[in-house]
PDB file of N, CA and C in Angstrom:
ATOM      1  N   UNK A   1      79.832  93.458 149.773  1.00  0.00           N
ATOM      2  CA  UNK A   1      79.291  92.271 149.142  1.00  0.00           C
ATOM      3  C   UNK A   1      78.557  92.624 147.853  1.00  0.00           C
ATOM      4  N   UNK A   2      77.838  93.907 147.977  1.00  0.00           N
ATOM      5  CA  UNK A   2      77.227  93.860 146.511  1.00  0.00           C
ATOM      6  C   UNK A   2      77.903  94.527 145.768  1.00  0.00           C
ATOM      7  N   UNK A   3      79.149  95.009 146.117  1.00  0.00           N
ATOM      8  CA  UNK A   3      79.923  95.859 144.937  1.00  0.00           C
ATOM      9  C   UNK A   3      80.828  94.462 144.337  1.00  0.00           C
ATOM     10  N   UNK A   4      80.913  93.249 144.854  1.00  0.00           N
ATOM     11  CA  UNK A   4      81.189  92.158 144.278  1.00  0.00           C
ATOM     12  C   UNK A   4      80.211  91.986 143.476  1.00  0.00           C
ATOM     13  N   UNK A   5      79.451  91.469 143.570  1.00  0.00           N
ATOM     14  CA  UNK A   5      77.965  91.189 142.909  1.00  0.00           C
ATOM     15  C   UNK A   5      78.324  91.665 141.323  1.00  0.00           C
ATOM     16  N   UNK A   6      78.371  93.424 141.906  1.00  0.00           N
ATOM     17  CA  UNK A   6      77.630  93.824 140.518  1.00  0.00           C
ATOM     18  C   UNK A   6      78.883  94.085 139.632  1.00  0.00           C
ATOM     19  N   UNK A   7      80.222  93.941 140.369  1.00  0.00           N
ATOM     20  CA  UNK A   7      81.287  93.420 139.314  1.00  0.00           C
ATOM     21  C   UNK A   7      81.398  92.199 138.367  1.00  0.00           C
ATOM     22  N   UNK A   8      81.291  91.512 139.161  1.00  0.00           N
ATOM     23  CA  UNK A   8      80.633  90.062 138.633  1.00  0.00           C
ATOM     24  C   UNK A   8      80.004  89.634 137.561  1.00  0.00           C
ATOM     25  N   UNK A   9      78.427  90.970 137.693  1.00  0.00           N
ATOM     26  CA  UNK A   9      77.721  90.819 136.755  1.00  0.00           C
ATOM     27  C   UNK A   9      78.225  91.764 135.563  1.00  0.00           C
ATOM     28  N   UNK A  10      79.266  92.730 135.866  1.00  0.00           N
ATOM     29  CA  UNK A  10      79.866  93.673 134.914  1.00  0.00           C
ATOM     30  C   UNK A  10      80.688  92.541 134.035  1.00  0.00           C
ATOM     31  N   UNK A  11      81.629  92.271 134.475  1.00  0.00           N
ATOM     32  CA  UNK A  11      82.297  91.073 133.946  1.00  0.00           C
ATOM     33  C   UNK A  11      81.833  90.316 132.589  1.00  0.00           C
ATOM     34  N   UNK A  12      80.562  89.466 133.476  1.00  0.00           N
ATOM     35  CA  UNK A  12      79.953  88.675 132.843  1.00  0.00           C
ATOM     36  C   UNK A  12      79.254  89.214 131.851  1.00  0.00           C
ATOM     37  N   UNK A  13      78.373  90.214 131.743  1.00  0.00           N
ATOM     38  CA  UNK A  13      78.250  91.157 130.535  1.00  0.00           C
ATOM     39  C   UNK A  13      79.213  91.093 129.682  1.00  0.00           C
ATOM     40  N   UNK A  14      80.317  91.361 129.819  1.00  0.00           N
ATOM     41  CA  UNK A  14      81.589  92.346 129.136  1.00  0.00           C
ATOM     42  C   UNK A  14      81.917  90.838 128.243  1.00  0.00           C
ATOM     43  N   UNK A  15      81.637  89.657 129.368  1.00  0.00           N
ATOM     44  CA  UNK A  15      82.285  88.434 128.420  1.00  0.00           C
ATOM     45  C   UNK A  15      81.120  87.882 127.467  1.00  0.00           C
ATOM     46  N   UNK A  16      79.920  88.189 127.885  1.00  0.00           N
ATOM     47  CA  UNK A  16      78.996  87.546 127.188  1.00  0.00           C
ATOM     48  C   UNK A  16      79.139  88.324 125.160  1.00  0.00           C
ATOM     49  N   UNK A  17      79.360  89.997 126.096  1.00  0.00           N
ATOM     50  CA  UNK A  17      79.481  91.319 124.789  1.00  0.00           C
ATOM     51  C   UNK A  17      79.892  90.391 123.865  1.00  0.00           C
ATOM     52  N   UNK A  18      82.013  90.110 124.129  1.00  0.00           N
ATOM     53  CA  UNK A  18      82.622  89.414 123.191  1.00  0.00           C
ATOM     54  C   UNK A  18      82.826  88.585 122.812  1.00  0.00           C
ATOM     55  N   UNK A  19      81.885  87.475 123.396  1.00  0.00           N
ATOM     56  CA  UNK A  19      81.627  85.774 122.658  1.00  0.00           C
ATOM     57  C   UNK A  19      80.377  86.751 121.921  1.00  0.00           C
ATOM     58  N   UNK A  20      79.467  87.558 121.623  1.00  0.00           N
ATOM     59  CA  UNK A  20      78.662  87.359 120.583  1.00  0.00           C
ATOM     60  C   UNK A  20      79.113  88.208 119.363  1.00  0.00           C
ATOM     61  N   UNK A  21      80.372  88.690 119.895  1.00  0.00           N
ATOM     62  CA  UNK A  21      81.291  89.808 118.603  1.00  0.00           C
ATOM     63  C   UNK A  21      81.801  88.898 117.982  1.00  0.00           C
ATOM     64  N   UNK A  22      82.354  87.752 118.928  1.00  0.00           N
ATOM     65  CA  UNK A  22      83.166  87.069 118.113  1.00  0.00           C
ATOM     66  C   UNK A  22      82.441  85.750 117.394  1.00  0.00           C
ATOM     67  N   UNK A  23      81.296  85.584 117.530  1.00  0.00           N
ATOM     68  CA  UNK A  23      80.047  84.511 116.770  1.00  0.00           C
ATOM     69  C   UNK A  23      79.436  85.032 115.495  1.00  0.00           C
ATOM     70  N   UNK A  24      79.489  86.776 116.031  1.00  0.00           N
ATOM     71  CA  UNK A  24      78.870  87.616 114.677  1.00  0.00           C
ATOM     72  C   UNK A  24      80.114  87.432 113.790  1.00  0.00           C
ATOM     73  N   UNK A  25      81.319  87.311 113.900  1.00  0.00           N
ATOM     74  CA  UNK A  25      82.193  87.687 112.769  1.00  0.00           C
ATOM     75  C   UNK A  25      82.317  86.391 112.582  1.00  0.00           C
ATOM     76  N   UNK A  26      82.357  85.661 113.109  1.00  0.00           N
ATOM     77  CA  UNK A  26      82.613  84.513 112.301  1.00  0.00           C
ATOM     78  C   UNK A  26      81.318  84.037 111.705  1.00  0.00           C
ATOM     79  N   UNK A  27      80.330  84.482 111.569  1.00  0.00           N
ATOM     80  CA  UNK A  27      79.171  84.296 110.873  1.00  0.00           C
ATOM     81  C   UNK A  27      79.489  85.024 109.382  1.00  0.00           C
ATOM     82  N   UNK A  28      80.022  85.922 109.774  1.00  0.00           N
ATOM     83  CA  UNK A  28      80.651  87.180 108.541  1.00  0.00           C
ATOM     84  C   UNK A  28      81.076  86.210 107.581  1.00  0.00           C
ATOM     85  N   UNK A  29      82.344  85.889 108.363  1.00  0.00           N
ATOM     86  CA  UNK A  29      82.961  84.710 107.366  1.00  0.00           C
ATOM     87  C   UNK A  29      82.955  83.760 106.830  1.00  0.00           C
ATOM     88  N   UNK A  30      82.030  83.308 107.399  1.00  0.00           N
ATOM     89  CA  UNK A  30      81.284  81.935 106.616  1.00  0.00           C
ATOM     90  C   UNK A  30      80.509  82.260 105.769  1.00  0.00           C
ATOM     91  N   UNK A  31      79.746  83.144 105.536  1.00  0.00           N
ATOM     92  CA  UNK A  31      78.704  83.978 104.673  1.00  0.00           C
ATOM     93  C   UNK A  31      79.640  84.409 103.278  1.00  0.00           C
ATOM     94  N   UNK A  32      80.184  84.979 103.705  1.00  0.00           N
ATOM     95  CA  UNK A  32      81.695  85.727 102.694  1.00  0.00           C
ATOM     96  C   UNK A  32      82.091  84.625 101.939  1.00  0.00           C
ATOM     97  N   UNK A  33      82.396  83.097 102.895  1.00  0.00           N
ATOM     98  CA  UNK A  33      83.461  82.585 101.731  1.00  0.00           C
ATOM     99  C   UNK A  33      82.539  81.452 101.115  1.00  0.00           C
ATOM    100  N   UNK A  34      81.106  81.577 101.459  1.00  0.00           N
ATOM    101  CA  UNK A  34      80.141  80.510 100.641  1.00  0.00           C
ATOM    102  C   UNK A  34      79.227  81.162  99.711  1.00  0.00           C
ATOM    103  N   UNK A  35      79.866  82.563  99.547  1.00  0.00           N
ATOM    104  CA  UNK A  35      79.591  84.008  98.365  1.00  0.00           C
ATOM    105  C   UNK A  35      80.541  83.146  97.232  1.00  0.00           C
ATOM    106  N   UNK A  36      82.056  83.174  97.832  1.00  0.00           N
ATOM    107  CA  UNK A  36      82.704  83.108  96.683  1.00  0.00           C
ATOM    108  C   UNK A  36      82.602  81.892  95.820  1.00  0.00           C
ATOM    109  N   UNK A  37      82.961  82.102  94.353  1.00  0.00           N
ATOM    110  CA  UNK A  37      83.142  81.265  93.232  1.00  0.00           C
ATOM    111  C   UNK A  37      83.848  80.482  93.928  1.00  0.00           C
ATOM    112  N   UNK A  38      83.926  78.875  93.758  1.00  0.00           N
ATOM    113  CA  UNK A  38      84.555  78.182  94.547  1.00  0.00           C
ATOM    114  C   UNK A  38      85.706  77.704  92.913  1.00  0.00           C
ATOM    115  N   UNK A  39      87.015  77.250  93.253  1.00  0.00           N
ATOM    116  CA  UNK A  39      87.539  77.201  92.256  1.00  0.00           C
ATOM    117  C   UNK A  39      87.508  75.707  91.805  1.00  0.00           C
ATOM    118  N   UNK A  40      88.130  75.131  90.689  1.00  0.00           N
ATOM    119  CA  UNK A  40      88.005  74.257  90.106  1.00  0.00           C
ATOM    120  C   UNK A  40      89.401  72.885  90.757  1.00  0.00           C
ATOM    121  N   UNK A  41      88.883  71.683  90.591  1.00  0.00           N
ATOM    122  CA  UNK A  41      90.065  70.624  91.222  1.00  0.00           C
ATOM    123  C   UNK A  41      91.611  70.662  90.892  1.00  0.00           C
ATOM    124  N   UNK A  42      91.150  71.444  89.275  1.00  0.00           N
ATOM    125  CA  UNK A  42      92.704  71.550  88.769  1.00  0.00           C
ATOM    126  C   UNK A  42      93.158  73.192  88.650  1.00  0.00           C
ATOM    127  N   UNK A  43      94.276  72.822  89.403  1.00  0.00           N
ATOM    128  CA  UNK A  43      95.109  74.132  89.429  1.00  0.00           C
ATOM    129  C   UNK A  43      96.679  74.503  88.648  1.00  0.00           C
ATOM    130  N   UNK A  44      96.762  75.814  88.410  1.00  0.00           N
ATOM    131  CA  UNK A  44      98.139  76.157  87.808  1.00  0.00           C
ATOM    132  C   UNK A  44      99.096  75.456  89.111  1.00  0.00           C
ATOM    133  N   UNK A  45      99.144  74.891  90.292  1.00  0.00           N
ATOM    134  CA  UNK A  45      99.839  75.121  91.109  1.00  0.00           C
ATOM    135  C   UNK A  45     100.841  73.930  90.858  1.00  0.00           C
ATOM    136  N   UNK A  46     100.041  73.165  89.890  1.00  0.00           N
ATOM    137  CA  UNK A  46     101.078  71.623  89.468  1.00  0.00           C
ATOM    138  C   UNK A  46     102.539  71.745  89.614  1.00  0.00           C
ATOM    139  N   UNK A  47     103.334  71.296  90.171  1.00  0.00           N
ATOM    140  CA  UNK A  47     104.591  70.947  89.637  1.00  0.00           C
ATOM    141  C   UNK A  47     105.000  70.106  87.913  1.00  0.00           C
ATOM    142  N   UNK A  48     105.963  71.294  87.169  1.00  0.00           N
ATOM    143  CA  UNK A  48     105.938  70.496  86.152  1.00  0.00           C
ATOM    144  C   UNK A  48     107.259  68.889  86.339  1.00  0.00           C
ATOM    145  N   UNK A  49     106.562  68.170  85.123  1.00  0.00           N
ATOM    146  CA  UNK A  49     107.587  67.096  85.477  1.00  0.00           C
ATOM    147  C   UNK A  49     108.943  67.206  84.422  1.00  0.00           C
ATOM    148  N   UNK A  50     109.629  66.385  84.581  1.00  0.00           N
ATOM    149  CA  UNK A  50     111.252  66.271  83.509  1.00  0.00           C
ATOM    150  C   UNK A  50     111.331  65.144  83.084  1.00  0.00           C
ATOM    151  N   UNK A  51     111.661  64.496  82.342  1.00  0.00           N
ATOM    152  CA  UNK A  51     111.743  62.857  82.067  1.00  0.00           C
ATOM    153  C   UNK A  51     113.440  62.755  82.294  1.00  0.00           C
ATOM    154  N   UNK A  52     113.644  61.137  83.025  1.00  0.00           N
ATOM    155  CA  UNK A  52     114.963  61.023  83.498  1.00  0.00           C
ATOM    156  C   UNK A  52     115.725  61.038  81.943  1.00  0.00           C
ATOM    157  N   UNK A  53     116.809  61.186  81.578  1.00  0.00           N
ATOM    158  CA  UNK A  53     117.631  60.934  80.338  1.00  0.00           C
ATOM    159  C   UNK A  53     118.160  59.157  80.532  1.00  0.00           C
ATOM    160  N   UNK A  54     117.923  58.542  81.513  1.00  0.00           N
ATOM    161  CA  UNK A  54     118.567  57.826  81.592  1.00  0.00           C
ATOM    162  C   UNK A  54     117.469  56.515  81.625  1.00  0.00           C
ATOM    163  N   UNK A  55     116.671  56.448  82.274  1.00  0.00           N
ATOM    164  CA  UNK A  55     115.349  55.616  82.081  1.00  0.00           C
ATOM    165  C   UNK A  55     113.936  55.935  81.598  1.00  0.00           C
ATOM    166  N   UNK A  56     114.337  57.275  81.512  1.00  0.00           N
ATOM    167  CA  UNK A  56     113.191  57.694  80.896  1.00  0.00           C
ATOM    168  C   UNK A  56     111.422  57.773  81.307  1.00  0.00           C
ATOM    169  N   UNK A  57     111.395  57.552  82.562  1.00  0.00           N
ATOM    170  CA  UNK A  57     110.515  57.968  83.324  1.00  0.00           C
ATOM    171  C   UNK A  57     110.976  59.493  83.833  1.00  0.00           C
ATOM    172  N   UNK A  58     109.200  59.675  84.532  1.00  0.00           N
ATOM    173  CA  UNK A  58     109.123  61.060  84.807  1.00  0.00           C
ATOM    174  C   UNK A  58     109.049  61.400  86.054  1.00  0.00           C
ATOM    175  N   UNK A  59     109.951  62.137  86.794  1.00  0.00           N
ATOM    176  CA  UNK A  59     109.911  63.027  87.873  1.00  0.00           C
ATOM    177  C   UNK A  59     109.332  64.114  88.209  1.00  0.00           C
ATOM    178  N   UNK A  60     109.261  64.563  89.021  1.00  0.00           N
ATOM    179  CA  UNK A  60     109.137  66.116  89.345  1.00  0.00           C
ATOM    180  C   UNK A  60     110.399  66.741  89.232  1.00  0.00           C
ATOM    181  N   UNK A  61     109.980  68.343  89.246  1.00  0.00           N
ATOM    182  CA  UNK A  61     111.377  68.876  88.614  1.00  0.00           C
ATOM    183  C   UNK A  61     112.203  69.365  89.541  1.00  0.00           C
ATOM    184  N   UNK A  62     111.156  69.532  91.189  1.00  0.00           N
ATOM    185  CA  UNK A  62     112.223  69.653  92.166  1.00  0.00           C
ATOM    186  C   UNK A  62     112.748  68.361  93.010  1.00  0.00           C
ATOM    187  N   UNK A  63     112.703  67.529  92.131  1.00  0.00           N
ATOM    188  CA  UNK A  63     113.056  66.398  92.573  1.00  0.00           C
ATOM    189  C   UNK A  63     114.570  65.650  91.796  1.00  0.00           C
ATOM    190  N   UNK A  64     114.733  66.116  90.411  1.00  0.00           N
ATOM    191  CA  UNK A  64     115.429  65.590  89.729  1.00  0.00           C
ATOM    192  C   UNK A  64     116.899  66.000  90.140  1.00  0.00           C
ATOM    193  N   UNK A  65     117.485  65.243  89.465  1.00  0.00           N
ATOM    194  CA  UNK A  65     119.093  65.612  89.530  1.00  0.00           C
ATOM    195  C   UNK A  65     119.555  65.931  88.079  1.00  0.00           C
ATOM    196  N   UNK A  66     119.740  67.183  88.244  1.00  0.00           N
ATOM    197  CA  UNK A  66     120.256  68.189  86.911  1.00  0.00           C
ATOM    198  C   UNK A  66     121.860  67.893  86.804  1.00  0.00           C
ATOM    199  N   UNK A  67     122.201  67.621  85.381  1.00  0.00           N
ATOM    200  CA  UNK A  67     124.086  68.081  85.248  1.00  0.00           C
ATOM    201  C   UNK A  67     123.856  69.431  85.007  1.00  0.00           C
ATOM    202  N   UNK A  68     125.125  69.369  84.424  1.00  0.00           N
ATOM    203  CA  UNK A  68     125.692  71.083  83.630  1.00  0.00           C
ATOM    204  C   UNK A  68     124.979  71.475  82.212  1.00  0.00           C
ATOM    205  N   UNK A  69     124.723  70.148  81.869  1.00  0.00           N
ATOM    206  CA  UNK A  69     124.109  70.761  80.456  1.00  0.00           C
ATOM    207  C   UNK A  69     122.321  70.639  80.703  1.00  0.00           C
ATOM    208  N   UNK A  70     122.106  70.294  81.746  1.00  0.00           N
ATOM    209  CA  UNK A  70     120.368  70.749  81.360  1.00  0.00           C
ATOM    210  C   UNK A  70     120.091  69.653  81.633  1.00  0.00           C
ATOM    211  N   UNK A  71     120.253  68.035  81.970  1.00  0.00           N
ATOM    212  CA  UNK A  71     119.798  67.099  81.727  1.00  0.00           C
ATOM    213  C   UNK A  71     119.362  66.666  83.090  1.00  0.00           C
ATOM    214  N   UNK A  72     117.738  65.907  82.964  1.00  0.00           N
ATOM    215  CA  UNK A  72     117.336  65.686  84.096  1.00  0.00           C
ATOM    216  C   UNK A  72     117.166  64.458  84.328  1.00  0.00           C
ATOM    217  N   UNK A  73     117.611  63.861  85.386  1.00  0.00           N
ATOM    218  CA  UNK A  73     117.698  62.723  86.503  1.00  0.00           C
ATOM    219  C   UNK A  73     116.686  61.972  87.050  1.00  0.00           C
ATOM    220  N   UNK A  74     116.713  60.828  87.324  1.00  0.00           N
ATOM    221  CA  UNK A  74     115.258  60.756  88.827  1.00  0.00           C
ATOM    222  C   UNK A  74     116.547  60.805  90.051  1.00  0.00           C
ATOM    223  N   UNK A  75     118.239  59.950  90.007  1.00  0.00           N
ATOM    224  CA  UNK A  75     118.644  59.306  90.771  1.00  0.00           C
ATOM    225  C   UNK A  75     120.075  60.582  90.576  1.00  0.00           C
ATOM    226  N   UNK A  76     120.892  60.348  91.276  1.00  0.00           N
ATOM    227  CA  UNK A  76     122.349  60.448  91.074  1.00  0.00           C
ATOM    228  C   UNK A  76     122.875  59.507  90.121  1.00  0.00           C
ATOM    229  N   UNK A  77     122.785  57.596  90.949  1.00  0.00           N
ATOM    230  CA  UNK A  77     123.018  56.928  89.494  1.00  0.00           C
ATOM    231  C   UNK A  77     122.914  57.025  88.432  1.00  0.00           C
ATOM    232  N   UNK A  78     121.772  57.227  87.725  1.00  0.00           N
ATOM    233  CA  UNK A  78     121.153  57.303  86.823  1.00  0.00           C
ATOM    234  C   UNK A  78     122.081  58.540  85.901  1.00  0.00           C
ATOM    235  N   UNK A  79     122.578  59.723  87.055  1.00  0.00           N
ATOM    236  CA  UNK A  79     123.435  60.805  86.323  1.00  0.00           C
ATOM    237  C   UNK A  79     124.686  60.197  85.924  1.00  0.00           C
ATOM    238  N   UNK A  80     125.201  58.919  86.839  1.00  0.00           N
ATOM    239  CA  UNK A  80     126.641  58.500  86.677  1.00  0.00           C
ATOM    240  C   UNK A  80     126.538  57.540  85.753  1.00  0.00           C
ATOM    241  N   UNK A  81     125.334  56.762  85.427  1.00  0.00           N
ATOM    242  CA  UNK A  81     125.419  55.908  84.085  1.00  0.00           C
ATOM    243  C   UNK A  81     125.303  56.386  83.011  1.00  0.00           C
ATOM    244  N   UNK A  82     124.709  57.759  83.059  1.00  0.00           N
ATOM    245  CA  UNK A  82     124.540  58.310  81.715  1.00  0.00           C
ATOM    246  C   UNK A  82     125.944  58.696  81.515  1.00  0.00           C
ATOM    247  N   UNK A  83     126.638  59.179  82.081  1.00  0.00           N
ATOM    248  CA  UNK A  83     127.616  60.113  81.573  1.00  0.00           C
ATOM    249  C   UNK A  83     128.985  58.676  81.396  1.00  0.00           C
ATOM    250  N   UNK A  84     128.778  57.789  82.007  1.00  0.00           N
ATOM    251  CA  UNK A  84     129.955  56.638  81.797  1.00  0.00           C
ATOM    252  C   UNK A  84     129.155  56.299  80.596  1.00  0.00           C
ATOM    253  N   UNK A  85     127.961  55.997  79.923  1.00  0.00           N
ATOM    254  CA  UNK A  85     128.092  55.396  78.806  1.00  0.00           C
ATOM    255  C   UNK A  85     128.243  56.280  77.810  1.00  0.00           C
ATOM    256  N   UNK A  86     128.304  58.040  78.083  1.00  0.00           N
ATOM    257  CA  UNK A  86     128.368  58.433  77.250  1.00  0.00           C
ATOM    258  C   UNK A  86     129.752  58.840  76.746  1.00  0.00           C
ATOM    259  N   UNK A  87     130.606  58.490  77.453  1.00  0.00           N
ATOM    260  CA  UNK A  87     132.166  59.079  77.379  1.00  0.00           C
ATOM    261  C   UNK A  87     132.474  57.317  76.646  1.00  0.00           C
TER     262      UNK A  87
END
């Protein structure tokens, strides 16, 4: 019975150890990332835009529909009216 006991209380040690290892590091990290320079609202990460050839609003550029020569889209239509009015 008491070699239960004092497993028990081994245990419970051992778990208490690594909930406060794992409270200290995450203290770490919160400390660490309210160190850093925080960055600004605007980022390089923008997507640039294309203007359609055909209505002339602006898309995104992984959004558009490209022909062969470079020309950017919002629609498919928009690719098939250009090229019927241009022929």
């Amino acid at each position: 019975m008491i070699v239960r006991l004092i497993v028990f209380i081994a245990v419970f040690l051992i778990g208490w150890w690594i909930y406060r290892q794992f409270i200290a590091f995450n203290r770490a990290k919160a400390t660490s990332k309210v160190n850093q320079p925080k960055k600004s609202h605007t980022t390089n990460d923008e997507e640039p835009m294309v203007r359609c050839e055909q209505c002339r609003t602006y898309v995104p550029r992984s959004h558009a529909v490209h022909d062969q020569d470079a020309h950017a889209f919002c629609t498919k239509e928009h690719l098939q009216l250009f090229h019927k009015q241009k022929n």
